[in-house]
N, C-alpha and C. Protein backbone atom coordinates (compact mmCIF):
# COMPACT_ATOMS: atom_id res chain seq x y z
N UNK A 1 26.36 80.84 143.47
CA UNK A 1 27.15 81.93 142.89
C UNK A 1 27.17 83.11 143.86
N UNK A 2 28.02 83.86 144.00
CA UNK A 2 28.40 84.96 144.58
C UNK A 2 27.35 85.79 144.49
N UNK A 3 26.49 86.70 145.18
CA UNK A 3 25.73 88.17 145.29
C UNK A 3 26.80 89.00 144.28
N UNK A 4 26.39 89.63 143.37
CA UNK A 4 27.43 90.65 142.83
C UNK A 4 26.62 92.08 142.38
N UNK A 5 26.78 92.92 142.31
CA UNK A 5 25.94 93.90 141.52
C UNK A 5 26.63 94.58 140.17
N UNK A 6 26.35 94.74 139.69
CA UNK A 6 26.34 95.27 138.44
C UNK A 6 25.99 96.93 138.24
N UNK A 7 26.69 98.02 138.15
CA UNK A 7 26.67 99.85 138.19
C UNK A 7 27.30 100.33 137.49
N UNK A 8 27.13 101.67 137.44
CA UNK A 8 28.40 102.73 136.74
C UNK A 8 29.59 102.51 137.32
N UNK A 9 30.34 102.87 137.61
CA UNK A 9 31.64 103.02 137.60
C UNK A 9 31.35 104.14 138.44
N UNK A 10 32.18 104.85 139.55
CA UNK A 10 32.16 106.02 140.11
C UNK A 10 33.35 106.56 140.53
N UNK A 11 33.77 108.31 140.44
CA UNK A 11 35.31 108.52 140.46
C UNK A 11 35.94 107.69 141.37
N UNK A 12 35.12 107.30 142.47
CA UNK A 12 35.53 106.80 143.59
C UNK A 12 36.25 104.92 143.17
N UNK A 13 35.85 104.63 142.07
CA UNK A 13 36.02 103.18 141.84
C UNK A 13 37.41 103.77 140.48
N UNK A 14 37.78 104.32 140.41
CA UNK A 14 39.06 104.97 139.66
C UNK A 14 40.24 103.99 139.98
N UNK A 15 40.42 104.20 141.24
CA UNK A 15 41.82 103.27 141.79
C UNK A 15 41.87 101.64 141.22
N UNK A 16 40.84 101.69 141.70
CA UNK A 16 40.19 99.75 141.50
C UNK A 16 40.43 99.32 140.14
N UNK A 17 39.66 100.32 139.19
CA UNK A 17 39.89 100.30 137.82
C UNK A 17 41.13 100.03 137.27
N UNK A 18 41.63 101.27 137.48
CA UNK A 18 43.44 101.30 137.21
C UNK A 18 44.10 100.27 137.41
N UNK A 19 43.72 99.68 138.85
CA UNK A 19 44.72 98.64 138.99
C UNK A 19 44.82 97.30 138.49
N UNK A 20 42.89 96.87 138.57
CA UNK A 20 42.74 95.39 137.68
C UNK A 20 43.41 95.70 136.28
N UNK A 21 43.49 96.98 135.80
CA UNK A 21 44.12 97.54 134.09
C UNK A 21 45.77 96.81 133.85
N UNK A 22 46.44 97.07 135.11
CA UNK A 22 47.61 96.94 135.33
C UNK A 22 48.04 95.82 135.48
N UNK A 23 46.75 94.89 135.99
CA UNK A 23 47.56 93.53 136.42
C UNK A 23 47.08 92.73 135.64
N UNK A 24 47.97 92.57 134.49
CA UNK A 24 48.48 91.68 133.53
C UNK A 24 49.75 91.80 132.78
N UNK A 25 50.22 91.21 132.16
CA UNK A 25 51.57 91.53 131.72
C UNK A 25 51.69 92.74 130.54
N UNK A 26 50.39 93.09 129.84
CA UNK A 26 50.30 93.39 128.85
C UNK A 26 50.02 95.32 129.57
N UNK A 27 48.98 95.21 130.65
CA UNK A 27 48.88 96.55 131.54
C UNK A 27 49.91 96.59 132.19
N UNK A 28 50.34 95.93 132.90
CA UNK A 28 51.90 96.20 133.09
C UNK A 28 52.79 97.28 132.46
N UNK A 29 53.27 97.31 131.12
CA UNK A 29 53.91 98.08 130.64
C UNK A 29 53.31 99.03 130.16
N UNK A 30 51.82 99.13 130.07
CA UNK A 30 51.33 100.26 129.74
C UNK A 30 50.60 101.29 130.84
N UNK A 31 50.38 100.90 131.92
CA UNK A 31 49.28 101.64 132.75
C UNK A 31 50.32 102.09 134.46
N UNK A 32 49.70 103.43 134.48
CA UNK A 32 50.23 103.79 135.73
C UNK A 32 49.49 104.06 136.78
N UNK A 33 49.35 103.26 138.01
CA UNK A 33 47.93 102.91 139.09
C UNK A 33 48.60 104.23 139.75
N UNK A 34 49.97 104.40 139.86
CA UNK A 34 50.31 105.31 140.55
C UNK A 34 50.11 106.50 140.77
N UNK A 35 49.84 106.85 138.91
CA UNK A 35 49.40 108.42 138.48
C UNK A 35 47.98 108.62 138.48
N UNK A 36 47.29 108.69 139.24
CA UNK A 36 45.65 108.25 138.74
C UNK A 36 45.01 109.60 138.39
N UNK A 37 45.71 110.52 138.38
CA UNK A 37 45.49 112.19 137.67
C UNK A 37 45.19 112.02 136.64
N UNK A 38 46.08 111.33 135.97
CA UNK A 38 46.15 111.22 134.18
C UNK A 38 45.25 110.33 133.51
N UNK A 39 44.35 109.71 134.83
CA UNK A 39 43.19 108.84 134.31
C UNK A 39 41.40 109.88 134.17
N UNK A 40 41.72 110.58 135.34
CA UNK A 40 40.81 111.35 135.38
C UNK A 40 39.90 112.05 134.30
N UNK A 41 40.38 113.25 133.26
CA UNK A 41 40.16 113.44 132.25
C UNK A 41 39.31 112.51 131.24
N UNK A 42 39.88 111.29 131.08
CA UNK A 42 39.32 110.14 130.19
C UNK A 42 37.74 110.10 131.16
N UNK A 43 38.10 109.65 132.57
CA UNK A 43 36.98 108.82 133.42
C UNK A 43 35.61 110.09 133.10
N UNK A 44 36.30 111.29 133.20
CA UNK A 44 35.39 112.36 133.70
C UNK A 44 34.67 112.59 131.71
N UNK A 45 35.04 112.36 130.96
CA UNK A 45 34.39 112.21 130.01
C UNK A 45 33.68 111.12 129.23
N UNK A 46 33.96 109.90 129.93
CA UNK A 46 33.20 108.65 129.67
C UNK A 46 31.86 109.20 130.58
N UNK A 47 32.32 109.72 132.03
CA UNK A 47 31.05 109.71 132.33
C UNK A 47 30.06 110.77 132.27
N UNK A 48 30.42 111.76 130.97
CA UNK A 48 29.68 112.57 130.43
C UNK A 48 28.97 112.24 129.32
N UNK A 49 29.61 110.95 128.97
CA UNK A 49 28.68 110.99 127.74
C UNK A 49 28.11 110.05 127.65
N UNK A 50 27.10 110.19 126.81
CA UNK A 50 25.67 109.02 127.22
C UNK A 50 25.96 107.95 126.36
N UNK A 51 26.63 107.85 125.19
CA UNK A 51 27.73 106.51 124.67
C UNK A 51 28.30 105.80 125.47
N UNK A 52 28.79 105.84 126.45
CA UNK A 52 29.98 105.22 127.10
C UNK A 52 29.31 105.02 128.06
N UNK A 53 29.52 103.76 128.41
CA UNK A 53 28.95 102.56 129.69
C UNK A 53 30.59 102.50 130.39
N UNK A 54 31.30 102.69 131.34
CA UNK A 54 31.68 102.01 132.00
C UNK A 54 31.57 101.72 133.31
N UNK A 55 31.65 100.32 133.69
CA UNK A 55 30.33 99.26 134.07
C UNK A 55 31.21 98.85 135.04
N UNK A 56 31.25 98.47 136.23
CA UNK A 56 32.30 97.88 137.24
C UNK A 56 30.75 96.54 138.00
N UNK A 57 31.86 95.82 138.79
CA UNK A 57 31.07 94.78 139.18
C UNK A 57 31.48 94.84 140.99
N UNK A 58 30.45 94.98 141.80
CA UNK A 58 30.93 95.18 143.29
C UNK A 58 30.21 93.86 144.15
N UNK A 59 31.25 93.07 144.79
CA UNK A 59 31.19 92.30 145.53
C UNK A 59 31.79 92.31 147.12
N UNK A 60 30.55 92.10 147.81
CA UNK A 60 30.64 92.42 149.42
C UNK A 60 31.61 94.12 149.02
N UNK A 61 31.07 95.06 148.41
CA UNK A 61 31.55 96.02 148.94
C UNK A 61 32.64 96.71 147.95
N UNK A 62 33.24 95.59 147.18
CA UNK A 62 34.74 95.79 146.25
C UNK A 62 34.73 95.44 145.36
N UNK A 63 35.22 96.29 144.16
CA UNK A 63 35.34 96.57 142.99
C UNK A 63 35.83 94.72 142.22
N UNK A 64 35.19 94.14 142.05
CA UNK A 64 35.90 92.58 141.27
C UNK A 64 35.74 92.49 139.77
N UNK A 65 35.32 93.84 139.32
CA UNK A 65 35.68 93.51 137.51
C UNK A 65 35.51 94.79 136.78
N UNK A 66 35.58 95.53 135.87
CA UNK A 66 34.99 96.02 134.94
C UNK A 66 34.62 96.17 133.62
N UNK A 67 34.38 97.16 133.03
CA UNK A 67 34.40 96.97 131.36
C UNK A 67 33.81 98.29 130.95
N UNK A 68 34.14 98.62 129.84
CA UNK A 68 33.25 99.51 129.08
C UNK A 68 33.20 99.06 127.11
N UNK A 69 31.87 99.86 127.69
CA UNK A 69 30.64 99.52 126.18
C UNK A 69 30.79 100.37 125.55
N UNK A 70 30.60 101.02 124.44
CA UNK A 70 30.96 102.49 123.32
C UNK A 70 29.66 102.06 122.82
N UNK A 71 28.31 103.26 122.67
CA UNK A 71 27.70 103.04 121.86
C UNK A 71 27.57 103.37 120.71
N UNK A 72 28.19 102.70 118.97
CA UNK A 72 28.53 103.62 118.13
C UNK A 72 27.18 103.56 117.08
N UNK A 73 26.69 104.57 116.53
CA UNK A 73 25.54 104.66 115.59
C UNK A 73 26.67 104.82 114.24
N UNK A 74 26.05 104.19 113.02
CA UNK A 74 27.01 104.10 112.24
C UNK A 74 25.87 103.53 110.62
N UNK A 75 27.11 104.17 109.69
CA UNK A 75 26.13 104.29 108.45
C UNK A 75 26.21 102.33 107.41
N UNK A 76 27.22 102.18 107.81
CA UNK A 76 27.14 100.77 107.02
C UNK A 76 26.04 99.60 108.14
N UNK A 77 26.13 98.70 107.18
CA UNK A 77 24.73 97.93 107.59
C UNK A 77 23.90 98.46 107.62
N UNK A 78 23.36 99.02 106.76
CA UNK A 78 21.75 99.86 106.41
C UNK A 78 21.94 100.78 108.02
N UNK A 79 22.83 101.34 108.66
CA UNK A 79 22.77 102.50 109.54
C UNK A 79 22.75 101.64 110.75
N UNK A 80 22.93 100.84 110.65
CA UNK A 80 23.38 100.00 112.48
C UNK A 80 23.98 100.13 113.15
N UNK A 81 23.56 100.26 114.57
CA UNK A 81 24.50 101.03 115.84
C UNK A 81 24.91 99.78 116.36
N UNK A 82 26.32 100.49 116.79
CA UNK A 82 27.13 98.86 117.02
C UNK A 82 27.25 99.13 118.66
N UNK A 83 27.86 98.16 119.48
CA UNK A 83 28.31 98.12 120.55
C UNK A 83 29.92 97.65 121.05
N UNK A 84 30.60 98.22 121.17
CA UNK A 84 32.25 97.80 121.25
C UNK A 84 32.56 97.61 122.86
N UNK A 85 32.73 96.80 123.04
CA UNK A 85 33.21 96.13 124.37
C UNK A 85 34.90 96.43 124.59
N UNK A 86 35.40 97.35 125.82
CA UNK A 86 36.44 97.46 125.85
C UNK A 86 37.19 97.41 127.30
N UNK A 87 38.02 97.12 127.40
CA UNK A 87 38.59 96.74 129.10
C UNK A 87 38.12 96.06 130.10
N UNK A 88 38.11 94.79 129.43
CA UNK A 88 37.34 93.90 130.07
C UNK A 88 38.23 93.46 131.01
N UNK A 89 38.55 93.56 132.39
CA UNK A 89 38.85 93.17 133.47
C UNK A 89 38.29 92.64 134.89
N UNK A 90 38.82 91.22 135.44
CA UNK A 90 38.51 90.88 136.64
C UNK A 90 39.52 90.73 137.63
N UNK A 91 39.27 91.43 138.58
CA UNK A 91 40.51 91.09 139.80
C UNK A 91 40.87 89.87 140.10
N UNK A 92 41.98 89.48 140.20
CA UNK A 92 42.63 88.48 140.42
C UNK A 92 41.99 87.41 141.22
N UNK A 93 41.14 88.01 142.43
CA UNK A 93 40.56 86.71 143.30
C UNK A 93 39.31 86.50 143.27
N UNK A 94 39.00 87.35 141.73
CA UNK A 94 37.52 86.04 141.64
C UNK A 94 37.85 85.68 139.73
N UNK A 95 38.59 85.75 139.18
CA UNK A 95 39.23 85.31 137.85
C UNK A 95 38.65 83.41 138.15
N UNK A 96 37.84 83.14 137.45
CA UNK A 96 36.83 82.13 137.17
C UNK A 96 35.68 81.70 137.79
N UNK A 97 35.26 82.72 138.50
CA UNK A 97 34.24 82.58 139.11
C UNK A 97 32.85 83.27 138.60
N UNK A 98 32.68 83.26 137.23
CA UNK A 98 31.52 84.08 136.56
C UNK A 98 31.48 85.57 136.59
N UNK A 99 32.44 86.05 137.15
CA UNK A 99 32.24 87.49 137.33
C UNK A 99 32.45 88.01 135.87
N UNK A 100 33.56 87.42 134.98
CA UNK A 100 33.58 88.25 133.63
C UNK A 100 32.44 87.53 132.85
N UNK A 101 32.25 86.72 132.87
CA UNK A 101 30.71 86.04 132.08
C UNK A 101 29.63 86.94 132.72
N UNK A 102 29.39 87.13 133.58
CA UNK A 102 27.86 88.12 133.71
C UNK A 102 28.27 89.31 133.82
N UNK A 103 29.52 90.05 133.62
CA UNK A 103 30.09 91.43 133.16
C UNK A 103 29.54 91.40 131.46
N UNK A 104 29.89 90.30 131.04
CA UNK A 104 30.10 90.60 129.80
C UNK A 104 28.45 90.20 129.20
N UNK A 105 27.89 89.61 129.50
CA UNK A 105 26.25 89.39 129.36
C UNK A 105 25.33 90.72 129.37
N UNK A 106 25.68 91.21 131.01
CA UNK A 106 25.10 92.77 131.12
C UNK A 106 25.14 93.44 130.01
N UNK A 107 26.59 93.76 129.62
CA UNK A 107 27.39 94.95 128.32
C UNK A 107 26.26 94.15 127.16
N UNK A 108 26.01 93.20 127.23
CA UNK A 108 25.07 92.38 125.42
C UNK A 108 24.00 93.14 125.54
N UNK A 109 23.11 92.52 127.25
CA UNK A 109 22.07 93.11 127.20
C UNK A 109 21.85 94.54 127.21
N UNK A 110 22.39 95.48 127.83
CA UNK A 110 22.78 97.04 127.34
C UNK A 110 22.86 96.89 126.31
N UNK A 111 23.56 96.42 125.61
CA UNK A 111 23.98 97.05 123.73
C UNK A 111 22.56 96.86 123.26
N UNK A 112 21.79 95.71 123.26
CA UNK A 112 20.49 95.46 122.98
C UNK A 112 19.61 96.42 123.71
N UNK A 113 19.53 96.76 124.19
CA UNK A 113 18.76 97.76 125.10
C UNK A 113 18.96 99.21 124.00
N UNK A 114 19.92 99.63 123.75
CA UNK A 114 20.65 100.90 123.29
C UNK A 114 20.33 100.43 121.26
N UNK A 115 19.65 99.49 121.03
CA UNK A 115 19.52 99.31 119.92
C UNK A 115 20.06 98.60 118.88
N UNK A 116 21.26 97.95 119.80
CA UNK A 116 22.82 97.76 118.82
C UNK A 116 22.30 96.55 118.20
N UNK A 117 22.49 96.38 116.82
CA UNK A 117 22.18 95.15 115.77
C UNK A 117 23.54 94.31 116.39
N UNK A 118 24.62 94.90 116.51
CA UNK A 118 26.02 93.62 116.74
C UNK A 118 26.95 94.26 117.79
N UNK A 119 27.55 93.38 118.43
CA UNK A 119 28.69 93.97 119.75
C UNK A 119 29.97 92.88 119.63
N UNK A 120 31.01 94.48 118.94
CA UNK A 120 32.13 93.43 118.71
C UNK A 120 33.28 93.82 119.89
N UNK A 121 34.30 93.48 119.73
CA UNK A 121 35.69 93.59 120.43
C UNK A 121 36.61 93.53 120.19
N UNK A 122 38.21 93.95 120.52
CA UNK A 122 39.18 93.22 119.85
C UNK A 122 39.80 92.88 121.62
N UNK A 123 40.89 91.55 121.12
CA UNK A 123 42.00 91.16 122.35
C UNK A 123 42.73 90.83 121.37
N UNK A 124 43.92 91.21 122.13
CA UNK A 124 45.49 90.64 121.67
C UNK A 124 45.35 89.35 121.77
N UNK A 125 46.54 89.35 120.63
CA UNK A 125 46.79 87.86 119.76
C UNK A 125 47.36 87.24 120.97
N UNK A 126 47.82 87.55 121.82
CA UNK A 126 48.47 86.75 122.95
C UNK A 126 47.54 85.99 124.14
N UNK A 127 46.56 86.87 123.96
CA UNK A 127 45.67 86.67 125.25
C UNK A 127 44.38 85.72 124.89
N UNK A 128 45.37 84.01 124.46
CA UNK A 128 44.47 83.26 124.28
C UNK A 128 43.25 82.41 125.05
N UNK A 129 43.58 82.56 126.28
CA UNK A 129 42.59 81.97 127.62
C UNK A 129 41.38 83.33 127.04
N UNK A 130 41.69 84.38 126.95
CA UNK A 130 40.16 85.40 127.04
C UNK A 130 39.89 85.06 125.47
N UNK A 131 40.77 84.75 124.39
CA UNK A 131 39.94 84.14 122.89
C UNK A 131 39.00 82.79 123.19
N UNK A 132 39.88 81.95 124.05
CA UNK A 132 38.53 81.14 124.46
C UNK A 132 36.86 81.55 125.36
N UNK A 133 37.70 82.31 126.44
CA UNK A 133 36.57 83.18 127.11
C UNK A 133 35.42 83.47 126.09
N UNK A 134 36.10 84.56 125.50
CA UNK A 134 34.68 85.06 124.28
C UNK A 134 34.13 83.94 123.45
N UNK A 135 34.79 83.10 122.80
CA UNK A 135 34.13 82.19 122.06
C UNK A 135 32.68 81.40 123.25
N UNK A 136 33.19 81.19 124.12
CA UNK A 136 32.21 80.80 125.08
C UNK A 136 31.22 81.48 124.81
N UNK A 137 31.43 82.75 124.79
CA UNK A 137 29.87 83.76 125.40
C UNK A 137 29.58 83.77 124.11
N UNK A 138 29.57 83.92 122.79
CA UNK A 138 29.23 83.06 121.76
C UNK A 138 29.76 84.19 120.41
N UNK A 139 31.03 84.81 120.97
CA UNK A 139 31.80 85.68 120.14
C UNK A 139 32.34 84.94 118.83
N UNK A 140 32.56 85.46 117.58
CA UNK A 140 33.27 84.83 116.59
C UNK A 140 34.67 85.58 115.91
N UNK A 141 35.54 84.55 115.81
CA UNK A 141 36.63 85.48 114.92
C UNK A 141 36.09 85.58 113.55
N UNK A 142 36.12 87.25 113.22
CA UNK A 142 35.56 87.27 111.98
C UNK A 142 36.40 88.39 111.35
N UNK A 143 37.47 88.85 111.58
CA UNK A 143 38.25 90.22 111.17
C UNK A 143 39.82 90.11 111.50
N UNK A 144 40.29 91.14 111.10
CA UNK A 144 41.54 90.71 111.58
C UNK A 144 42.00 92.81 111.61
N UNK A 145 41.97 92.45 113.37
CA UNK A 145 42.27 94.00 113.36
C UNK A 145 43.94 94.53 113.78
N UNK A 146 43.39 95.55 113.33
CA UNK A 146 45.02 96.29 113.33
C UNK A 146 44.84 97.61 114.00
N UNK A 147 45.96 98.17 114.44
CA UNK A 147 46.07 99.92 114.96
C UNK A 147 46.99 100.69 114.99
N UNK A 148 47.08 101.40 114.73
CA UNK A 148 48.00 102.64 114.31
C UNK A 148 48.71 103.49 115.66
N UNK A 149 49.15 103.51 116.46
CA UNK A 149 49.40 104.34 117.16
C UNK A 149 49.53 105.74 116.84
N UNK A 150 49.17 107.20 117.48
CA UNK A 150 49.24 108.48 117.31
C UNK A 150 50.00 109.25 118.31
């Protein structure tokens, strides 16, 4: 297997971010690698707050995946802090090579680390190769989520 490391995220890994965001059909229409101003704000407050993991993966040097974790403390389930896994991305030229399986292992063991009784997620109904992905790592469909745009 590949040497990989596992870190924060740093302004400097911004671009990298943006762009694995973009390259899919679904970031495509939503994300602009171009504007990376308008990412800033978000980045610069994930990495203020001690909730928010986002986690990049560096190989020989370059950015090959990321993700971020939300750590939420919360009153149902007798007060159980959850862990939400979000933007789970791998660059195109290592996409099956374990990089999102031990991205996404790290984010478990963090959530467990941080206390979390459960670590859920959502993916689009379209994006059935990553519904198999998660079932692998030993995710279950158990909800059926929805969202509101604002």
């Amino acid at each position: 297997m590949t040497p990989m490391t596992i870190r924060a995220a740093r302004e400097s890994d911004l671009q990298a971010v943006v762009d694995m965001l973009a390259d899919d059909p679904l970031g495509a229409t939503r994300e602009s690698p171009t504007e990376l101003d308008r990412y800033l704000p978000a980045f610069r407050a994930i990495e203020a707050d001690p909730h928010q993991h986002l986690a990049v993966v560096e190989i020989d040097g370059r950015v090959a995946g990321c993700l971020q974790l939300t750590v939420i403390p919360g009153l149902s389930r007798t007060g159980m802090t959850r862990g939400l896994i979000e933007a789970v991305r791998v660059h195109r030229d290592h996409r099956g090579s374990g990089v999102g399986s031990r991205l996404v292992e790290w984010a478990l063991d963090r959530a467990r680390r941080e206390g979390c009784g459960i670590v859920q997620l959502t993916t689009d109904l379209t994006r059935h190769d990553a519904h198999r992905f998660y079932e692998r790592l030993g995710f279950v469909r158990s909800h059926y989520g929805m969202k509101h745009p604002l």
